[in-house]
Protein backbone atom coordinates (compact mmCIF):
# COMPACT_ATOMS: atom_id res chain seq x y z
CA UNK A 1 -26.07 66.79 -56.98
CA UNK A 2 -28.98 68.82 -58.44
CA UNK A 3 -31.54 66.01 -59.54
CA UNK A 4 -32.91 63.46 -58.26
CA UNK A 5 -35.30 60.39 -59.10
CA UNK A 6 -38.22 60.47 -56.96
CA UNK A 7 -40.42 57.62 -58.84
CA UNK A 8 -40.84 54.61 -61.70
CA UNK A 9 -42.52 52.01 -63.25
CA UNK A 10 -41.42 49.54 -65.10
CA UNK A 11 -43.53 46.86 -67.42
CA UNK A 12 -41.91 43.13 -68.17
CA UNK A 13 -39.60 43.54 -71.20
CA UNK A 14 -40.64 40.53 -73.85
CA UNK A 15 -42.73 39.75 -76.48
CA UNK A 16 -46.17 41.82 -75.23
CA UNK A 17 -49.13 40.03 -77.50
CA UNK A 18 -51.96 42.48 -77.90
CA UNK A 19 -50.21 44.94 -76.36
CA UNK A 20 -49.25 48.68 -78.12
CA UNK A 21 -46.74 51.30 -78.20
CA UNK A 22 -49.20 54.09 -77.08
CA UNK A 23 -50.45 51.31 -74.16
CA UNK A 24 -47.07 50.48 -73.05
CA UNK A 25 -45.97 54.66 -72.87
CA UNK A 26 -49.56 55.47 -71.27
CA UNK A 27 -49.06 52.80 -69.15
CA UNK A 28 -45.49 53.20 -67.49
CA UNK A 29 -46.23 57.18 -67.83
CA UNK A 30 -49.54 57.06 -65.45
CA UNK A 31 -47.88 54.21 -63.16
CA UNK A 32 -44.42 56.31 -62.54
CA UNK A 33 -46.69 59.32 -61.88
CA UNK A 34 -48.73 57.28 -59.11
CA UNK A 35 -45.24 56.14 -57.81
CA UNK A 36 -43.61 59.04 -57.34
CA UNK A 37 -46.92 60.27 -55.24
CA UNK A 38 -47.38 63.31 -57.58
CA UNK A 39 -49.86 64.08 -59.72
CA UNK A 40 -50.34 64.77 -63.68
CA UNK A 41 -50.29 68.47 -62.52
CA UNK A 42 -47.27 68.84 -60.72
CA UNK A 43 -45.09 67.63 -64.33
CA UNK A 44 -43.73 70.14 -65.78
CA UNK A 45 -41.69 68.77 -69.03
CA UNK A 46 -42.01 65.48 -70.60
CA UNK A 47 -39.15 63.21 -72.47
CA UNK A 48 -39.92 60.35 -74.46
CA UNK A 49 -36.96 57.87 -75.30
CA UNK A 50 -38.59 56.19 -79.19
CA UNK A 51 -35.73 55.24 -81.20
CA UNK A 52 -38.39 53.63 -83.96
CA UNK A 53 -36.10 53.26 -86.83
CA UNK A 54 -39.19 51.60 -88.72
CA UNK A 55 -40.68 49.51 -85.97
CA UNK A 56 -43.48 51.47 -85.35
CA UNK A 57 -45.72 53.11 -88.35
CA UNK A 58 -46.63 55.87 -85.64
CA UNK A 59 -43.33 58.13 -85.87
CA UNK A 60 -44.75 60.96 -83.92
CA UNK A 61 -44.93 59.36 -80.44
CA UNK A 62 -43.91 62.72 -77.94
CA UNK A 63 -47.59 63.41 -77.39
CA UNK A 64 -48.70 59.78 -76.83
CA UNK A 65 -47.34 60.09 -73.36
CA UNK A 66 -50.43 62.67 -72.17
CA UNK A 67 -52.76 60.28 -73.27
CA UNK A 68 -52.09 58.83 -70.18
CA UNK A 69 -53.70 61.51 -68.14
CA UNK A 70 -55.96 64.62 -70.07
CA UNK A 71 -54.29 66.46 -67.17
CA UNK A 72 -50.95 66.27 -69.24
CA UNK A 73 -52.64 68.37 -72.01
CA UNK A 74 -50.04 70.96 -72.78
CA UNK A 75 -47.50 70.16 -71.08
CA UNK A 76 -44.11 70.04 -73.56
CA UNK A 77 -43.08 66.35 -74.55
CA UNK A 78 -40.13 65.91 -76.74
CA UNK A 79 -39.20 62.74 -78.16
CA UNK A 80 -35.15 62.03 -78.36
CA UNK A 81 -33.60 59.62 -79.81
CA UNK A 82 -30.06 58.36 -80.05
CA UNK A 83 -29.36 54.50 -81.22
CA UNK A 84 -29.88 51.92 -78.67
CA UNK A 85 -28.74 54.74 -76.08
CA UNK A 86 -31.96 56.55 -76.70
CA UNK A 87 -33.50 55.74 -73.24
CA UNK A 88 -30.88 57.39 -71.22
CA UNK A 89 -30.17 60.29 -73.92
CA UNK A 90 -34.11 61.28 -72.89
CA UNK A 91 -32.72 60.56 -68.89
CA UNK A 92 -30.56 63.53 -70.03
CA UNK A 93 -32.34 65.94 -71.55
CA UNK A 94 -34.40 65.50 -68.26
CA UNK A 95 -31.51 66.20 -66.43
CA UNK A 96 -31.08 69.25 -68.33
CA UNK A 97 -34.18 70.80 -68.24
CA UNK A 98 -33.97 70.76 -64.44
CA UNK A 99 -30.42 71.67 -64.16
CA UNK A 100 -31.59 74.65 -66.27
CA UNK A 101 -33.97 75.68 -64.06
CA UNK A 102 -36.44 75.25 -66.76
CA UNK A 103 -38.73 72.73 -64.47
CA UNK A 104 -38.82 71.39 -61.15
CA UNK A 105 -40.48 67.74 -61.93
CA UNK A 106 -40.08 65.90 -65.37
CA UNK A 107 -41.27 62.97 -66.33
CA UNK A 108 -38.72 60.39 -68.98
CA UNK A 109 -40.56 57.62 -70.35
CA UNK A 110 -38.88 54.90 -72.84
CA UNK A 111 -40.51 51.99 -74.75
CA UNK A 112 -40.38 50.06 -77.79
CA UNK A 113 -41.89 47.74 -79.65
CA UNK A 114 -39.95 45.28 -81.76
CA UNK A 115 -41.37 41.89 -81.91
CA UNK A 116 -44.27 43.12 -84.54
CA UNK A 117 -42.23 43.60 -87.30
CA UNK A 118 -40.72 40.38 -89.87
CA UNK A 119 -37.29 39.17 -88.83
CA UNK A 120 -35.72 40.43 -91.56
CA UNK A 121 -36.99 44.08 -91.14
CA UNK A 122 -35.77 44.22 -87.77
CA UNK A 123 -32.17 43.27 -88.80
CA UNK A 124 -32.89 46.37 -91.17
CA UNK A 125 -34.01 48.91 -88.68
CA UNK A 126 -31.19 47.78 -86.42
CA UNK A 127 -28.84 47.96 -88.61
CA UNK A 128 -29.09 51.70 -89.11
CA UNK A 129 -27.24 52.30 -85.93
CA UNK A 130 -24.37 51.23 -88.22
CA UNK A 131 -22.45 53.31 -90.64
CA UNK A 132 -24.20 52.50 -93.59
CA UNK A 133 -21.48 53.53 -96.26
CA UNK A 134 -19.37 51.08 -94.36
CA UNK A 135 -21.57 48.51 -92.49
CA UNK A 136 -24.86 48.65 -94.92
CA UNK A 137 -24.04 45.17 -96.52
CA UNK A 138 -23.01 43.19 -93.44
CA UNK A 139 -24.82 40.04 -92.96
CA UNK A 140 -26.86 39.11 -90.15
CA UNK A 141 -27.32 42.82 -89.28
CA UNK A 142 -26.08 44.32 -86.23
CA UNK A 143 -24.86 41.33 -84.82
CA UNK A 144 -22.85 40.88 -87.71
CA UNK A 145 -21.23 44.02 -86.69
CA UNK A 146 -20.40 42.89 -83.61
CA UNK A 147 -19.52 39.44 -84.86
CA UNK A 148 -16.62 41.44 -86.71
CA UNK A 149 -15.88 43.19 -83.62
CA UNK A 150 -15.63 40.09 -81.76
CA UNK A 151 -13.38 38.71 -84.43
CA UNK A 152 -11.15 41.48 -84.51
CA UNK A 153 -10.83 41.01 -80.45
CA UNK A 154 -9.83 37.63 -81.04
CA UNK A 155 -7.60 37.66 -83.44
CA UNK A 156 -5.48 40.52 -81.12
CA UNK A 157 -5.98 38.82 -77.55
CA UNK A 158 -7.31 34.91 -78.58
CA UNK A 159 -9.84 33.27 -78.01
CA UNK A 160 -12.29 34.42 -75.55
CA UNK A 161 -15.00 32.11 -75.81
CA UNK A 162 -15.31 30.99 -72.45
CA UNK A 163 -14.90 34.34 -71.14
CA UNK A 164 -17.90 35.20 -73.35
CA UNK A 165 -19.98 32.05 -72.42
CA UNK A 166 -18.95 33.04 -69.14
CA UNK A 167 -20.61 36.45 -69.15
CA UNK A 168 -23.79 34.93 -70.66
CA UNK A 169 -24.13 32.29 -68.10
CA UNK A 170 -23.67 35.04 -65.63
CA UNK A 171 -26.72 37.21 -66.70
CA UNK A 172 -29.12 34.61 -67.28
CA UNK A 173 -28.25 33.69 -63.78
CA UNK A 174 -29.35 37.21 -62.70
CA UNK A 175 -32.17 37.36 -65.22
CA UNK A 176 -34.41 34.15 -62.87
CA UNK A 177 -34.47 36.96 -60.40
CA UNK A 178 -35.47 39.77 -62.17
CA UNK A 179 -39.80 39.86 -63.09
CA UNK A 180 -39.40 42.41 -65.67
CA UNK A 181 -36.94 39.90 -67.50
CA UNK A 182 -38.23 38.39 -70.81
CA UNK A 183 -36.03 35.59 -69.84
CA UNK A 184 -35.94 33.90 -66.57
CA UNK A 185 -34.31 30.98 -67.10
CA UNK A 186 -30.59 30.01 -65.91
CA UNK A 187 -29.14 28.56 -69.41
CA UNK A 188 -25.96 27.39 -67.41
CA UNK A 189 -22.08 28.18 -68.47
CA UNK A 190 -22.12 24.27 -70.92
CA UNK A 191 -25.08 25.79 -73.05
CA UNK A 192 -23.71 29.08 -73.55
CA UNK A 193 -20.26 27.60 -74.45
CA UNK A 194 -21.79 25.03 -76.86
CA UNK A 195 -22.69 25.40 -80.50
CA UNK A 196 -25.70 23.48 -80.58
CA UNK A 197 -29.23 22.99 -82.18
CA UNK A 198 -30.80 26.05 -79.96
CA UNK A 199 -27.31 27.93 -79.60
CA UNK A 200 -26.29 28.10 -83.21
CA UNK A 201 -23.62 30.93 -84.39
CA UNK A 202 -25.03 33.53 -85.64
CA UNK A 203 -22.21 36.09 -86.94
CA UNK A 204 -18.50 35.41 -86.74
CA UNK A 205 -17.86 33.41 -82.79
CA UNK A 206 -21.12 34.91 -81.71
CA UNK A 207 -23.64 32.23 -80.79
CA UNK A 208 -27.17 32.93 -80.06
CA UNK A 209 -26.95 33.07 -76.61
CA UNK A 210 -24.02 36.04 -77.06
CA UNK A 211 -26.95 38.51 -78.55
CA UNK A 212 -29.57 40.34 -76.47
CA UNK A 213 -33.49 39.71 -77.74
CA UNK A 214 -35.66 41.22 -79.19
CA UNK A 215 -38.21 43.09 -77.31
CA UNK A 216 -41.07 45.03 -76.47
CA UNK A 217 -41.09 47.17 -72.96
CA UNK A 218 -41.19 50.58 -71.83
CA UNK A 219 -40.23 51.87 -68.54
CA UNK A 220 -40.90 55.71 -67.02
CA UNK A 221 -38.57 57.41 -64.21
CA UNK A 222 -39.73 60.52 -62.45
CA UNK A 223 -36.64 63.56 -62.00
CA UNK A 224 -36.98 66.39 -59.38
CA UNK A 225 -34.83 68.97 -58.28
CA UNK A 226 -32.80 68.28 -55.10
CA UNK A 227 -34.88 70.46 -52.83
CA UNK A 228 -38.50 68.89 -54.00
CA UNK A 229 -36.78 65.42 -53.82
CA UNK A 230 -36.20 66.02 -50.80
CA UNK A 231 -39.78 66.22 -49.46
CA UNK A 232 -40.63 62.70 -51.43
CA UNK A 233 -40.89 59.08 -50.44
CA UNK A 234 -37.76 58.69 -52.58
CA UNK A 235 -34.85 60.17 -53.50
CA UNK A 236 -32.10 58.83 -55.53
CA UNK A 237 -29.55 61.15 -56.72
CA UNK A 238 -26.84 61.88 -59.89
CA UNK A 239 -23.60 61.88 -58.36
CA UNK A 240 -22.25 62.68 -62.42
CA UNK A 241 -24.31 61.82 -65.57
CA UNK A 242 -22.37 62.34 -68.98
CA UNK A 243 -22.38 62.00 -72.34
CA UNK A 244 -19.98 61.33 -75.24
CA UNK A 245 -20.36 61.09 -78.75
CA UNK A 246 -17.56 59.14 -80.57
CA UNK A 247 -17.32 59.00 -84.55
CA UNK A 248 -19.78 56.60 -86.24
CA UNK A 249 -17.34 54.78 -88.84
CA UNK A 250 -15.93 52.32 -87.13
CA UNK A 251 -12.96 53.10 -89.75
CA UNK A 252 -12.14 56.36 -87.61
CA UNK A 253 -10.82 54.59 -84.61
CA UNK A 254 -9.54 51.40 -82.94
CA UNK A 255 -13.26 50.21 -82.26
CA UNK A 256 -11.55 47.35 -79.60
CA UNK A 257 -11.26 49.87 -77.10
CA UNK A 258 -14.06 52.07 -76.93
CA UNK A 259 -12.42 55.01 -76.18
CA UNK A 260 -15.72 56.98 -76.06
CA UNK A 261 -16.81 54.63 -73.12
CA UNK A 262 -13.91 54.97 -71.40
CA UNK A 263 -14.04 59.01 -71.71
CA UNK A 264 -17.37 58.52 -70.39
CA UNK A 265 -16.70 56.87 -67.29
CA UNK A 266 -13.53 58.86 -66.93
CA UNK A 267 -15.64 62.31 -66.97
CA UNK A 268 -18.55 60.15 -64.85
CA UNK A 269 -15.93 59.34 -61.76
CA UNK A 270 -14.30 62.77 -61.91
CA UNK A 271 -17.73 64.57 -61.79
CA UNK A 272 -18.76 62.21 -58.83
CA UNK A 273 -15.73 62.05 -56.72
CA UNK A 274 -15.19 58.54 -56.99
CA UNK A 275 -13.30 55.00 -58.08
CA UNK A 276 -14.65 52.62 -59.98
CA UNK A 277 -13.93 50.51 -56.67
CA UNK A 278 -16.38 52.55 -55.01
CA UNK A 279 -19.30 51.53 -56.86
CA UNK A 280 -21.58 48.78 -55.27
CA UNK A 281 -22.71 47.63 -58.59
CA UNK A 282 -22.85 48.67 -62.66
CA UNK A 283 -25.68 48.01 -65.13
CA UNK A 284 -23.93 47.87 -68.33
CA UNK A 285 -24.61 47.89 -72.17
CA UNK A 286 -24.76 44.30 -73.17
CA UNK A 287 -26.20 43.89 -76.47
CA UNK A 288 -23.79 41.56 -77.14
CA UNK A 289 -21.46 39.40 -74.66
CA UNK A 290 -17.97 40.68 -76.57
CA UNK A 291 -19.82 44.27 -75.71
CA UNK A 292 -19.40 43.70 -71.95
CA UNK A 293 -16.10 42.23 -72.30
CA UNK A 294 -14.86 45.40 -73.84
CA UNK A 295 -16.52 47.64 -71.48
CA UNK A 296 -14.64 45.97 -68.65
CA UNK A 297 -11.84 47.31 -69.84
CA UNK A 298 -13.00 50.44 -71.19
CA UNK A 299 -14.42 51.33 -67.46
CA UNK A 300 -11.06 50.41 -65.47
CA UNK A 301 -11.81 47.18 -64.05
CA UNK A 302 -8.73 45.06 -65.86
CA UNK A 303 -5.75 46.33 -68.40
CA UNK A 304 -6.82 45.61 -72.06
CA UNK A 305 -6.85 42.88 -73.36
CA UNK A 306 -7.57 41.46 -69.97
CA UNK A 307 -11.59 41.89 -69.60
CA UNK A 308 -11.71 37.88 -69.61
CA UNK A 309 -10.36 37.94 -66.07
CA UNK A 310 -13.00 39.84 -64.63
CA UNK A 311 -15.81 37.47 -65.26
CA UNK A 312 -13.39 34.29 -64.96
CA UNK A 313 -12.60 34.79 -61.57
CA UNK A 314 -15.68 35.69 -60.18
CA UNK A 315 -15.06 39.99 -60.02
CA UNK A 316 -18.03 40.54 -61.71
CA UNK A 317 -20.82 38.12 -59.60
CA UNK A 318 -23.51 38.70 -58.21
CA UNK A 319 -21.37 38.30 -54.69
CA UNK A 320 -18.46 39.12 -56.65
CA UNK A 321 -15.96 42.53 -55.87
CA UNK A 322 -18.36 44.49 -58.57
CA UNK A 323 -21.33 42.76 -60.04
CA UNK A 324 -22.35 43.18 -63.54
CA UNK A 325 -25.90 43.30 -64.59
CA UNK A 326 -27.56 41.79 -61.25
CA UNK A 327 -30.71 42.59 -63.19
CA UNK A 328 -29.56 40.12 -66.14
CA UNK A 329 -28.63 43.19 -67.86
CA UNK A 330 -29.94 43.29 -71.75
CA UNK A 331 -28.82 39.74 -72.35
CA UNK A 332 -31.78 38.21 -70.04
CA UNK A 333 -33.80 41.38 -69.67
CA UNK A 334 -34.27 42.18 -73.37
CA UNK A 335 -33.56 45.19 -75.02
CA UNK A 336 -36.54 47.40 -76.48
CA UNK A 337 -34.08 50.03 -77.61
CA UNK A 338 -36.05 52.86 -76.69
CA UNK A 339 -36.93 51.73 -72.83
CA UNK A 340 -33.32 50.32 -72.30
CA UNK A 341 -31.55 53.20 -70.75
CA UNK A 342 -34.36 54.37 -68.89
CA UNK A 343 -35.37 50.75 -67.67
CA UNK A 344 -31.35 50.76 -66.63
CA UNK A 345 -31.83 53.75 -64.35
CA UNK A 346 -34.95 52.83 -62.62
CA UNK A 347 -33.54 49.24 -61.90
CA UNK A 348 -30.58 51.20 -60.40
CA UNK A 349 -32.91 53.59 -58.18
CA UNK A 350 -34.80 50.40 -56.89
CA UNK A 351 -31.31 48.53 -55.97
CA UNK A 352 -30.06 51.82 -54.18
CA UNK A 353 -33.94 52.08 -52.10
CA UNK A 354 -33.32 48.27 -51.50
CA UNK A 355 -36.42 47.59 -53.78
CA UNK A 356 -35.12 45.36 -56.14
CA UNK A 357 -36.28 41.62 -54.72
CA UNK A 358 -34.45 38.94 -55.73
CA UNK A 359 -32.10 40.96 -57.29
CA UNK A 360 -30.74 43.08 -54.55
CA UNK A 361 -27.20 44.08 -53.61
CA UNK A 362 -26.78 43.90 -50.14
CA UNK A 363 -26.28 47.56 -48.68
CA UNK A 364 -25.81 48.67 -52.13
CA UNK A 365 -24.66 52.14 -51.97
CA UNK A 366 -23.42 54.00 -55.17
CA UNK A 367 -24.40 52.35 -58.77
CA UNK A 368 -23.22 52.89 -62.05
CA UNK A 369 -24.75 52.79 -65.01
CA UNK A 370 -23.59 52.60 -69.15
CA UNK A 371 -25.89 53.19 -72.24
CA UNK A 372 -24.62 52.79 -75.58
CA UNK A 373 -26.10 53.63 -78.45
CA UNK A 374 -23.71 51.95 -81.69
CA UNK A 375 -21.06 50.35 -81.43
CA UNK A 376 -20.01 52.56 -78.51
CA UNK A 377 -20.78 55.79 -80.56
CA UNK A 378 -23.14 57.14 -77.80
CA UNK A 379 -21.89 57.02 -74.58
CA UNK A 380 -23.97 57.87 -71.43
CA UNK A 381 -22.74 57.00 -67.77
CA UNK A 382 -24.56 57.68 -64.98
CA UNK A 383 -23.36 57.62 -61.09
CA UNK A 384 -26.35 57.03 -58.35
CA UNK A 385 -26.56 57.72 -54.72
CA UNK A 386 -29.29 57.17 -52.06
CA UNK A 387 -30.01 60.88 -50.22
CA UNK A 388 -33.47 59.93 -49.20
């Protein structure tokens, strides 16, 4: 364990009228500062998670961040981005920095705004976390990607359509208790099973209620070494954060069982000296419901072909043996790309300090978290522990 988080902030993910990029970064960035009980002085790198893609006419956003504070004049900012895993790929190059020795406090901030831009533009932008050569012409955009992907489950293991309904239920259930949700509102397993009206399909056996929203958010987490996290209010360690990168056809491997996910955990429970049984809780990718289905498997929890258990019998409740998204996870939280990872890793630090409200795990202990960026092309699991 070399770094820790000592601080966040977190504003509620939605549709943010009147709001902007640059006041949603300043904002998190001066409010995860304040948290952490630092100040703009003590920072010594800064990482901005902005995935952009066309969302934003401003695509030179690292420096926005020391507009929060002239005291951040500078100081180095980068901005990273990888696909919808570009919050926790700037978590990482956090880690890095500090695990190089190359600072002692850095500051990750993540944010996006979506809602802004036409409907059909946003399918556009989204869409280039596809293959294009491949996946370019696919209707109804990304979800039409993993409309195929759902498909393609279905047609190997059946039907799963309560199992996905199932999942959705779940997370809107989680989402009422969660105030940075853009959706607090329990849906209920009949709606989520039911084409209807205000749950159409919208790609293949994907219904609306299968696909996360579209957002606006940002979130900020504060990383210290060990020994200055230490002498904080707070301090949440990495047991194991790691990365892989998987090929981005879709052509180039059996996309049912994201192999680069499960390589990721593998490498993430190795590094940490731990089961997945272990855990007290995950916060997984689910930008679509057939996404967390997968991942189930992909992580250890059933055999493949099997994820429908896990959610069917309860495993994966709130009160269950290992709870999925007890924040509402991307489904009911939204899912700004840029802010998604990072917003996953400061939920994580405030269920580990007991901080989370209505959302807590009781004596929550050790919490795992996966970021994907692609169809599970970027792969980023993290493993948290409570040392202060």
């Amino acid at each position: 364990m070399t770094v820790c988080i000592v601080g966040w902030a977190h504003l509620p993910f939605g549709r943010r009228e009147g709001d902007t990029l640059e006041g949603m970064i300043t904002k998190v960035a001066a409010d995860a500062i304040e948290h952490a009980g630092i100040g703009p002085d003590d920072v010594d790198e800064i990482v901005l998670g902005h995935f952009n893609a066309g969302f934003s006419a401003q695509d030179f956003t690292a420096s926005l961040v020391l507009q929060a504070d002239d005291r951040l004049r500078f100081k180095p900012a980068t901005r990273v981005e990888n696909a919808c895993a570009t919050g926790s790929a700037a978590v990482r190059q956090g880690i890095r920095a500090l695990d190089a020795h190359a600072a002692r406090i850095v500051l990750v901030v993540g944010a996006e705004q979506m809602t802004t831009t036409p409907g059909p533009e946003i399918g556009r932008n989204l869409l280039k976390a596809s293959y294009l050569p491949e996946d370019g012409d696919t209707p109804a955009g990304f979800a039409g990607v993993f409309g195929k992907i759902a498909q393609a489950y279905f047609q190997r293991h059946g039907d799963q359509s309560d199992a996905l309904a199932a999942i959705a239920a779940k997370n809107h259930r989680n989402g009422v208790e969660n105030p940075y949700a853009q959706m607090r509102k329990d849906l209920g397993y009949d709606f989520c099973r039911q084409e209807s009206e205000k749950n159409p399909f919208v790609a293949g056996p994907l219904k609306r209620t299968d696909c996360s929203l579209v957002s606006d958010g940002a979130a900020a987490i504060v990383l210290a070494d060990v020994d200055t996290a230490l002498s904080m209010k707070r301090a949440v360690a990495f047991r194991a954060n790691e990365h892989v990168q998987d090929f981005l056809p879709m052509s180039k491997r059996d996309i049912l069982l994201f192999e680069g996910c499960e390589e990721a955990w593998a490498r993430a429970l190795k590094k940490a000296g731990v089961t997945l049984g272990d855990l007290s809780f995950v916060e997984t990718h689910d930008c679509f419901t057939i996404a967390e289905l997968i991942e189930y498997e992909a992580m250890g929890l059933t055999p493949r072909g099997q994820g429908a258990s896990a959610v069917l019998d309860g495993t994966t409740a709130k009160g269950g043996r290992l709870p999925v998204n007890p924040s509402g996870g991307l489904k009911a939280k939204g899912h700004p790309i840029g802010a998604t990872g990072v917003s996953m890793h400061a939920l994580t630090a405030m269920q580990l300090m007991g901080e989370a409200g209505g959302m807590q795990i009781e004596g929550a202990r050790l919490g795992g978290i996966f970021n994907m960026g692609g169809a599970a092309v970027a792969n980023y699991v993290s493993i948290l522990e409570r040392i202060r």
